[in-house]
PDB file of N, CA and C in Angstrom:
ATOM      1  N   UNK A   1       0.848  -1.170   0.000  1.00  0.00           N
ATOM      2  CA  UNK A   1       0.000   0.000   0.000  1.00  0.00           C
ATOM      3  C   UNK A   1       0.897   1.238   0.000  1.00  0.00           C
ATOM      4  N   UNK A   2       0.348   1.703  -0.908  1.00  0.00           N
ATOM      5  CA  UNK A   2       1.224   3.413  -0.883  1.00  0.00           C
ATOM      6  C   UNK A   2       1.213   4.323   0.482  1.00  0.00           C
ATOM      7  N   UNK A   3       2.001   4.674   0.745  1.00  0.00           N
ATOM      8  CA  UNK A   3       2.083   5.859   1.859  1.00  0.00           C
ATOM      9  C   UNK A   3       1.075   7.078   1.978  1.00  0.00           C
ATOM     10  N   UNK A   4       0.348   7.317   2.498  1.00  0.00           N
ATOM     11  CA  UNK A   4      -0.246   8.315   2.560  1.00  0.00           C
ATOM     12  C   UNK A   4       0.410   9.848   2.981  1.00  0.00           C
ATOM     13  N   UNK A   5       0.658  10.834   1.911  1.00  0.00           N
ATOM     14  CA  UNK A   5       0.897  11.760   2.848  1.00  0.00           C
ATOM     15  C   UNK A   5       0.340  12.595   3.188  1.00  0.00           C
ATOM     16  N   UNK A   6      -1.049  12.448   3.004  1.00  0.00           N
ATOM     17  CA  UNK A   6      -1.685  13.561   3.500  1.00  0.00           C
ATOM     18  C   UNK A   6      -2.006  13.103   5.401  1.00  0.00           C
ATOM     19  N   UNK A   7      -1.534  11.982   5.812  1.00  0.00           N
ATOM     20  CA  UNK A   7      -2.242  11.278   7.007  1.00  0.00           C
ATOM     21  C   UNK A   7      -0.268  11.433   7.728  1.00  0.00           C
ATOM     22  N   UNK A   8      -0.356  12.815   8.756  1.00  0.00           N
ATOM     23  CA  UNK A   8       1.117  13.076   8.915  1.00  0.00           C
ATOM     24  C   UNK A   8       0.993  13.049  10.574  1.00  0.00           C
ATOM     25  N   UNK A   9       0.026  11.966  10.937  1.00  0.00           N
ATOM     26  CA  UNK A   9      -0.164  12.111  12.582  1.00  0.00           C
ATOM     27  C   UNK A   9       0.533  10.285  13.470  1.00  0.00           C
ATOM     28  N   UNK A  10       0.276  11.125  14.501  1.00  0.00           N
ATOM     29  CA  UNK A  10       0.757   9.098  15.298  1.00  0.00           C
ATOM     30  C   UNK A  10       1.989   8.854  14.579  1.00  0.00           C
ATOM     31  N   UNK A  11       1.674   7.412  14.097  1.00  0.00           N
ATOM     32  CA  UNK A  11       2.556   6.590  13.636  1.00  0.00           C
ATOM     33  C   UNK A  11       3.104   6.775  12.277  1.00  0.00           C
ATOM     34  N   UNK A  12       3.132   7.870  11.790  1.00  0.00           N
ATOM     35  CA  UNK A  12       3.606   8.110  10.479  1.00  0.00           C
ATOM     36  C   UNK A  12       4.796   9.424  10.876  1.00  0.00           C
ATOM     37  N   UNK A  13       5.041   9.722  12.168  1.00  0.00           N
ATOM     38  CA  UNK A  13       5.787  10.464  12.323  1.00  0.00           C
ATOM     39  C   UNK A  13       6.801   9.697  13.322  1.00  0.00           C
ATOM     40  N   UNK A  14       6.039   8.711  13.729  1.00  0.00           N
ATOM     41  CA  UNK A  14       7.166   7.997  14.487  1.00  0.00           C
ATOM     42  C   UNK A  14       8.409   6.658  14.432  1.00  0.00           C
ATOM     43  N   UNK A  15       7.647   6.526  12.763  1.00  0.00           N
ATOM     44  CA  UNK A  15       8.646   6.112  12.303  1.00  0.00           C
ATOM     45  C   UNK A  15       9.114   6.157  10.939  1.00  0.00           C
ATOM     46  N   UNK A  16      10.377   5.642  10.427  1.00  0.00           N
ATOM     47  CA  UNK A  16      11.288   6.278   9.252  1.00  0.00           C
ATOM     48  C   UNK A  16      11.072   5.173   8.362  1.00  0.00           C
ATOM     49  N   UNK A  17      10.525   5.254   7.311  1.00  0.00           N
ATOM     50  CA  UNK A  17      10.484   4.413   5.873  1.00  0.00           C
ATOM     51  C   UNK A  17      11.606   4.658   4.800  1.00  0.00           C
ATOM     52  N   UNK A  18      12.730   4.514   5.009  1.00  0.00           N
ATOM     53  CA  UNK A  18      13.780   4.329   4.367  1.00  0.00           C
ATOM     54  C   UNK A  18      13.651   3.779   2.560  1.00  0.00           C
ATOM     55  N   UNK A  19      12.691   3.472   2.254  1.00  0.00           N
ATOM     56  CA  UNK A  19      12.178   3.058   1.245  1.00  0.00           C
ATOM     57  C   UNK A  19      11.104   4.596   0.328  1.00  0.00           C
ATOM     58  N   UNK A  20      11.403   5.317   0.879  1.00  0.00           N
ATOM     59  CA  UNK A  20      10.673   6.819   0.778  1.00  0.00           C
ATOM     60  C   UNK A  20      11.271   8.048   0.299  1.00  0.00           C
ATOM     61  N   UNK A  21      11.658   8.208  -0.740  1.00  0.00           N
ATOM     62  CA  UNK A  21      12.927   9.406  -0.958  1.00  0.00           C
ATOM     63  C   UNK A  21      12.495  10.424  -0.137  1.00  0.00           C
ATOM     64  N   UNK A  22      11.772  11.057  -0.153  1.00  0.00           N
ATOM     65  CA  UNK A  22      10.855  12.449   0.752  1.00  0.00           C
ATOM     66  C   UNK A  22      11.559  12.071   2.366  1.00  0.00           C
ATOM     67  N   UNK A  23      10.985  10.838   2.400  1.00  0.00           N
ATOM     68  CA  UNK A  23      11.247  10.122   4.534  1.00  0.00           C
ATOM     69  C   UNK A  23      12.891  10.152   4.403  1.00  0.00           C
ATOM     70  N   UNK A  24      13.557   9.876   3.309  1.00  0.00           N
ATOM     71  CA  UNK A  24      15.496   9.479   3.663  1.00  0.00           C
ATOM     72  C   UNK A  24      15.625  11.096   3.975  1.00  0.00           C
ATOM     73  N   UNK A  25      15.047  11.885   2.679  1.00  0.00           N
ATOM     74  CA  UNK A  25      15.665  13.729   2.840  1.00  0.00           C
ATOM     75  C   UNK A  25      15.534  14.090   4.310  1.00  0.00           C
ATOM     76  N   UNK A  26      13.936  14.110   4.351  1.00  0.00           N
ATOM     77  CA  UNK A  26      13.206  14.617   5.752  1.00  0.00           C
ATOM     78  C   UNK A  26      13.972  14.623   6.732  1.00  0.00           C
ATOM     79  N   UNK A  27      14.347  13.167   7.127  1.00  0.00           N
ATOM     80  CA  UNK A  27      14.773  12.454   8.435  1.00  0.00           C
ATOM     81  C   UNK A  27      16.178  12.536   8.195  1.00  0.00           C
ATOM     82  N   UNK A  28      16.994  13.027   7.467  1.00  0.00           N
ATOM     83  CA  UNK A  28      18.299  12.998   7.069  1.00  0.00           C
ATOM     84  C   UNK A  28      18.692  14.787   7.436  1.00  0.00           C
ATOM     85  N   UNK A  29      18.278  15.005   6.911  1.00  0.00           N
ATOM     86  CA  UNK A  29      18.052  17.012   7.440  1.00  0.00           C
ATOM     87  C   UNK A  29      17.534  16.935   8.490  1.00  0.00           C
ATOM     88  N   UNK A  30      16.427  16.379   8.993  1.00  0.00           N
ATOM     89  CA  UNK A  30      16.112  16.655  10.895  1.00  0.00           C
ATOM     90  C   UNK A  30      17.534  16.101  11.809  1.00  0.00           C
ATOM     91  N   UNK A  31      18.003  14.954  11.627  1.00  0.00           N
ATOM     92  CA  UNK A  31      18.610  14.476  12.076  1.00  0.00           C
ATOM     93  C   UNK A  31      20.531  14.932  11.913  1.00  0.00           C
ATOM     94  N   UNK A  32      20.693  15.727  10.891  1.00  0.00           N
ATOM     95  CA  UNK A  32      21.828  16.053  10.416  1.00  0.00           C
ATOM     96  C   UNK A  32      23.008  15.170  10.189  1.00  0.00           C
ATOM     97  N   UNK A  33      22.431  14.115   9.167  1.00  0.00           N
ATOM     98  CA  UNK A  33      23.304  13.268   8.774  1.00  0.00           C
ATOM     99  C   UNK A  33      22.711  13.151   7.384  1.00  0.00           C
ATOM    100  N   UNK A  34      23.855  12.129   6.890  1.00  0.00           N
ATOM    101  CA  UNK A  34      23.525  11.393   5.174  1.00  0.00           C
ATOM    102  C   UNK A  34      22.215  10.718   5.154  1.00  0.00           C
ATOM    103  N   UNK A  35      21.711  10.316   3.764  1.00  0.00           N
ATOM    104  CA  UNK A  35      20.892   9.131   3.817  1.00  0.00           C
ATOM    105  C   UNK A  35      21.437   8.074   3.560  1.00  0.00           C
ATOM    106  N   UNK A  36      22.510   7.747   3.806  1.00  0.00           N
ATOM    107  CA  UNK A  36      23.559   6.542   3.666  1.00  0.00           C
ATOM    108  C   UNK A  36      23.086   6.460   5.338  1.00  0.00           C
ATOM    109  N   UNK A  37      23.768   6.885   6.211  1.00  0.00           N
ATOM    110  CA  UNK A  37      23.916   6.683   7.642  1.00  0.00           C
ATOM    111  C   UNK A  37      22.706   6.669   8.425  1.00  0.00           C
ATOM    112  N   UNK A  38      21.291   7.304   7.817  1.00  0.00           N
ATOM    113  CA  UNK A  38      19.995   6.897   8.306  1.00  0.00           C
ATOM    114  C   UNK A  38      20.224   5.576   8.163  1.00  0.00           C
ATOM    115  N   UNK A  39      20.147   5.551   7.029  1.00  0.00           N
ATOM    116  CA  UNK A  39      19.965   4.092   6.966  1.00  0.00           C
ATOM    117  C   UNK A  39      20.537   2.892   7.512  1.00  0.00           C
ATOM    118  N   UNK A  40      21.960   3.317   7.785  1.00  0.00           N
ATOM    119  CA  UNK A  40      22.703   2.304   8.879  1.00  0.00           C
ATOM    120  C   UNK A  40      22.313   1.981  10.359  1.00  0.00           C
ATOM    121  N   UNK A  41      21.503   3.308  10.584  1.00  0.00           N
ATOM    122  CA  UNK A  41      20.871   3.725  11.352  1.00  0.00           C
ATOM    123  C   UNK A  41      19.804   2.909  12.290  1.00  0.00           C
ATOM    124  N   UNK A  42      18.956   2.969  11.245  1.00  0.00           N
ATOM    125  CA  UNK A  42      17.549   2.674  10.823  1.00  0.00           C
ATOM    126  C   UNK A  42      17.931   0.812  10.659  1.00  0.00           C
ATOM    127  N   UNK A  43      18.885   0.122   9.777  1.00  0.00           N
ATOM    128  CA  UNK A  43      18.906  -1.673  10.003  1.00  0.00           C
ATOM    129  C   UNK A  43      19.981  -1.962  11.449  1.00  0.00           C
ATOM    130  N   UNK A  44      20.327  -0.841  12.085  1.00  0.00           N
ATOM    131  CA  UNK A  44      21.034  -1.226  13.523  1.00  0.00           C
ATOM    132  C   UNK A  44      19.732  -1.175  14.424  1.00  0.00           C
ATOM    133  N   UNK A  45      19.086  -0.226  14.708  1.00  0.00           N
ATOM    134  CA  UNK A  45      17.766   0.051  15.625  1.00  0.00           C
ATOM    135  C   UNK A  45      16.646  -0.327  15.397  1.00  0.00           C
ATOM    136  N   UNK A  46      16.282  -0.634  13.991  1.00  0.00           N
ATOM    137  CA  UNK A  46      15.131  -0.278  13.982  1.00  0.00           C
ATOM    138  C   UNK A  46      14.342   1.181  13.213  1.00  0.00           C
ATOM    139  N   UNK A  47      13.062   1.272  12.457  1.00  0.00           N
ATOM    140  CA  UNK A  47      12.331   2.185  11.938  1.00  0.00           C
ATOM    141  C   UNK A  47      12.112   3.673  13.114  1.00  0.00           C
ATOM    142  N   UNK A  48      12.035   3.001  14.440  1.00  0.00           N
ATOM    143  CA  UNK A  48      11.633   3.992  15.454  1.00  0.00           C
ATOM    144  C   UNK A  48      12.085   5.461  15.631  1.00  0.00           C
ATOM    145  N   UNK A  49      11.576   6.581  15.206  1.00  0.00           N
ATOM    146  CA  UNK A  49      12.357   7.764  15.034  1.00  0.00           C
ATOM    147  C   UNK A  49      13.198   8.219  16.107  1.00  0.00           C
ATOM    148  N   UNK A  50      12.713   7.771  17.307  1.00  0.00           N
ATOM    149  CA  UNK A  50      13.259   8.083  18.939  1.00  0.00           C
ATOM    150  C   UNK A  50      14.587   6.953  19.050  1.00  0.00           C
ATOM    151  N   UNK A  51      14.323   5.624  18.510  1.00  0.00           N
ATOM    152  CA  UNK A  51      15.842   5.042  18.683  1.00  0.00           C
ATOM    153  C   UNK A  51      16.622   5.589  17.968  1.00  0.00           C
ATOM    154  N   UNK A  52      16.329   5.611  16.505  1.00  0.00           N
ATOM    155  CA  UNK A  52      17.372   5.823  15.447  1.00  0.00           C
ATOM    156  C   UNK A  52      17.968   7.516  15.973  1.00  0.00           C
ATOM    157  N   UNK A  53      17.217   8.497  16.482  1.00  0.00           N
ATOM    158  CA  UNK A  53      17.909   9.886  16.666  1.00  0.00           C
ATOM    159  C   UNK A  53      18.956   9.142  18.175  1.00  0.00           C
ATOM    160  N   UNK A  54      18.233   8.601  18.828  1.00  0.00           N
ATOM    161  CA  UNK A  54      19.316   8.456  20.495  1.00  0.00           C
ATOM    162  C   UNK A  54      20.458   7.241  19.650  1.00  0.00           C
ATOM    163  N   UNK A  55      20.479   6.628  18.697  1.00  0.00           N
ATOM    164  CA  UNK A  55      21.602   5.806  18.275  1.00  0.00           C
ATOM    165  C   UNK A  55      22.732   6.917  17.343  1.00  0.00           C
ATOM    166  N   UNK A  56      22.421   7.854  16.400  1.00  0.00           N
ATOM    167  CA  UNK A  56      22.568   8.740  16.253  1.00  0.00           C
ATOM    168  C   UNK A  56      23.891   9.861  16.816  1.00  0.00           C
ATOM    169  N   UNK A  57      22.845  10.161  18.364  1.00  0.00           N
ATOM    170  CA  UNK A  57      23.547  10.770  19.475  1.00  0.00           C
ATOM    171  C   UNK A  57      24.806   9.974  19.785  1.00  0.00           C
ATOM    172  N   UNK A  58      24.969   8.921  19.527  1.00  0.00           N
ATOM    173  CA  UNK A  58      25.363   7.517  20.642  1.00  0.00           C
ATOM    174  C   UNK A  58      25.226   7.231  21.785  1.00  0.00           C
ATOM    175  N   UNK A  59      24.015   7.204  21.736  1.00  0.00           N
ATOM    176  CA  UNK A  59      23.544   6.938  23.329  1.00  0.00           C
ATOM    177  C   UNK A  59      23.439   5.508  23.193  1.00  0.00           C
ATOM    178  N   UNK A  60      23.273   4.786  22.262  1.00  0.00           N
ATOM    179  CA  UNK A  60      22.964   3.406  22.516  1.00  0.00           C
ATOM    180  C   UNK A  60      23.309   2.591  20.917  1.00  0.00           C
ATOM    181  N   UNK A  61      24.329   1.897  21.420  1.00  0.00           N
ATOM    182  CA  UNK A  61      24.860   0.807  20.398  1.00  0.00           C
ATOM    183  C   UNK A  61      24.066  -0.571  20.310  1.00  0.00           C
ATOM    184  N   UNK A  62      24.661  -1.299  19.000  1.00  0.00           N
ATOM    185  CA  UNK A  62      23.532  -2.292  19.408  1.00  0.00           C
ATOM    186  C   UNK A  62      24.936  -2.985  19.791  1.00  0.00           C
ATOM    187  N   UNK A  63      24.336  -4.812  20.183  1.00  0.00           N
ATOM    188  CA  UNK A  63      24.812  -5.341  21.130  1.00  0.00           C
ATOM    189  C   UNK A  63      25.032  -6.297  20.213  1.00  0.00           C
ATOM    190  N   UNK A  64      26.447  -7.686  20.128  1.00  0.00           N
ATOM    191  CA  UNK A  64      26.272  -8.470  19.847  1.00  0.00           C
ATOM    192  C   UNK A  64      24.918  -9.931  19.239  1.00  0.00           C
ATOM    193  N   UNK A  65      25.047  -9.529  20.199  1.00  0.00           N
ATOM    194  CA  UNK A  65      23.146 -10.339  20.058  1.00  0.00           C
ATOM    195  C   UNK A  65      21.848  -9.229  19.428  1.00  0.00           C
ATOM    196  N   UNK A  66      22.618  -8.165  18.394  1.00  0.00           N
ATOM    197  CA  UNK A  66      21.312  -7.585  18.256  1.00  0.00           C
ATOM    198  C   UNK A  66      20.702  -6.588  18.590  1.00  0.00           C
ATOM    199  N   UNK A  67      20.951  -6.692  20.306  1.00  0.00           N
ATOM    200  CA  UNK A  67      19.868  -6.070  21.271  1.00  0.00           C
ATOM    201  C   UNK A  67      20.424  -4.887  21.135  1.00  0.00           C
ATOM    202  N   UNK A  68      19.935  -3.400  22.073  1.00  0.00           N
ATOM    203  CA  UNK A  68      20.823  -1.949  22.194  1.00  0.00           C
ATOM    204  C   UNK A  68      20.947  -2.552  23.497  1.00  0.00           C
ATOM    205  N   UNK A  69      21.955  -1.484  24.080  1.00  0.00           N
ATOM    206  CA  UNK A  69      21.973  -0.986  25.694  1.00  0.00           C
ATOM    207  C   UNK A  69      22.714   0.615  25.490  1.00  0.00           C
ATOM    208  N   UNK A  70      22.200   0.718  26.805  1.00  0.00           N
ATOM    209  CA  UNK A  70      23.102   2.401  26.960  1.00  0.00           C
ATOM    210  C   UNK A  70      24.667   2.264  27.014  1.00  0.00           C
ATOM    211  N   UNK A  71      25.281   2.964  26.391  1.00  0.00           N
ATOM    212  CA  UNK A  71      26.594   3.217  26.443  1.00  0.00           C
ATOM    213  C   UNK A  71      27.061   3.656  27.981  1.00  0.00           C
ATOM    214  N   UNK A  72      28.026   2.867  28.273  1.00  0.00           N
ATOM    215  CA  UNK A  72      28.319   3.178  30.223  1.00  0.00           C
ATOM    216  C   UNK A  72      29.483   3.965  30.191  1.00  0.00           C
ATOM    217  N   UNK A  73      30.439   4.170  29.110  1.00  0.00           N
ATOM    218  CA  UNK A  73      31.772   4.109  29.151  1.00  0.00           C
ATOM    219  C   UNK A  73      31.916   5.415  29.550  1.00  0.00           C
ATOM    220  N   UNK A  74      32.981   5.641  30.108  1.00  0.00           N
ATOM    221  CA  UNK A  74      33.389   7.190  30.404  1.00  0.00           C
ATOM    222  C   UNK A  74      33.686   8.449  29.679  1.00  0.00           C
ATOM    223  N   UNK A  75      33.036   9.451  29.909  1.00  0.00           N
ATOM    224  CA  UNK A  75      33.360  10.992  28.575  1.00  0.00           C
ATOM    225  C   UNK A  75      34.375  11.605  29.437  1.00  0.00           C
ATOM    226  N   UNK A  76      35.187  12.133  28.348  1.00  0.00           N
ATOM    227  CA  UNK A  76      36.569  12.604  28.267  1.00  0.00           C
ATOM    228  C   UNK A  76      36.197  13.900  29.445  1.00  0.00           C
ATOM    229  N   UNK A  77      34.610  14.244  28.696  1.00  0.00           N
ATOM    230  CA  UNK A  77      34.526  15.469  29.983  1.00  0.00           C
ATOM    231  C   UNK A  77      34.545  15.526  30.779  1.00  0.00           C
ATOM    232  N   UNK A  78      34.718  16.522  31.486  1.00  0.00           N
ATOM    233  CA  UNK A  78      34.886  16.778  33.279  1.00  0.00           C
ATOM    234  C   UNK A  78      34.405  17.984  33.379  1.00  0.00           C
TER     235      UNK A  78
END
C-alpha cells in the first residue's frame, strides 16, 4: 500500500520508511546526517524515530546479540 501523505499524525511520524525518498531527505536534514547513515541507522535500531535519533547521538549501540543498551563508558569530559 502506498504511503499516505496527506495522514502526517501518530505513527507516520514515528517512524522512518527508508524506502521513501521524501522520509530518507526529511529524516536525514532533521537528524543532520547522510541518507547513507539513516539508513545504517535505521537496520542497527530499527524504523523507530526516537531510537534511530538516540543511536545517532550515541547513546545506545547495538549489542552483539542484536539487542541496544546504553553506552556506560566514560566521557573525556569533566
Amino acid at each position: 500500500m502506498a504511503d499516505n501523505l496527506q495522514n502526517r499524525s501518530g505513527q507516520d511520524r514515528a517512524r522512518i520508511n527508508v524506502n521513501e525518498d521524501y522520509e530518507l531527505r526529511d529524516w536525514s536534514k532533521k537528524f543532520g546526517v547522510t541518507k547513507e547513515r539513516l539508513k545504517e541507522a535505521v537496520e542497527a535500531v530499527g524504523d523507530r524515530a526516537e531510537k534511530v535519533e538516540q543511536y545517532l547521538k550515541g547513546a545506545e549501540r547495538p549489542g552483539a546479540d542484536g539487542s541496544t543498551a546504553k553506552s556506560g563508558g566514560r566521557s573525556s569530559e569533566r
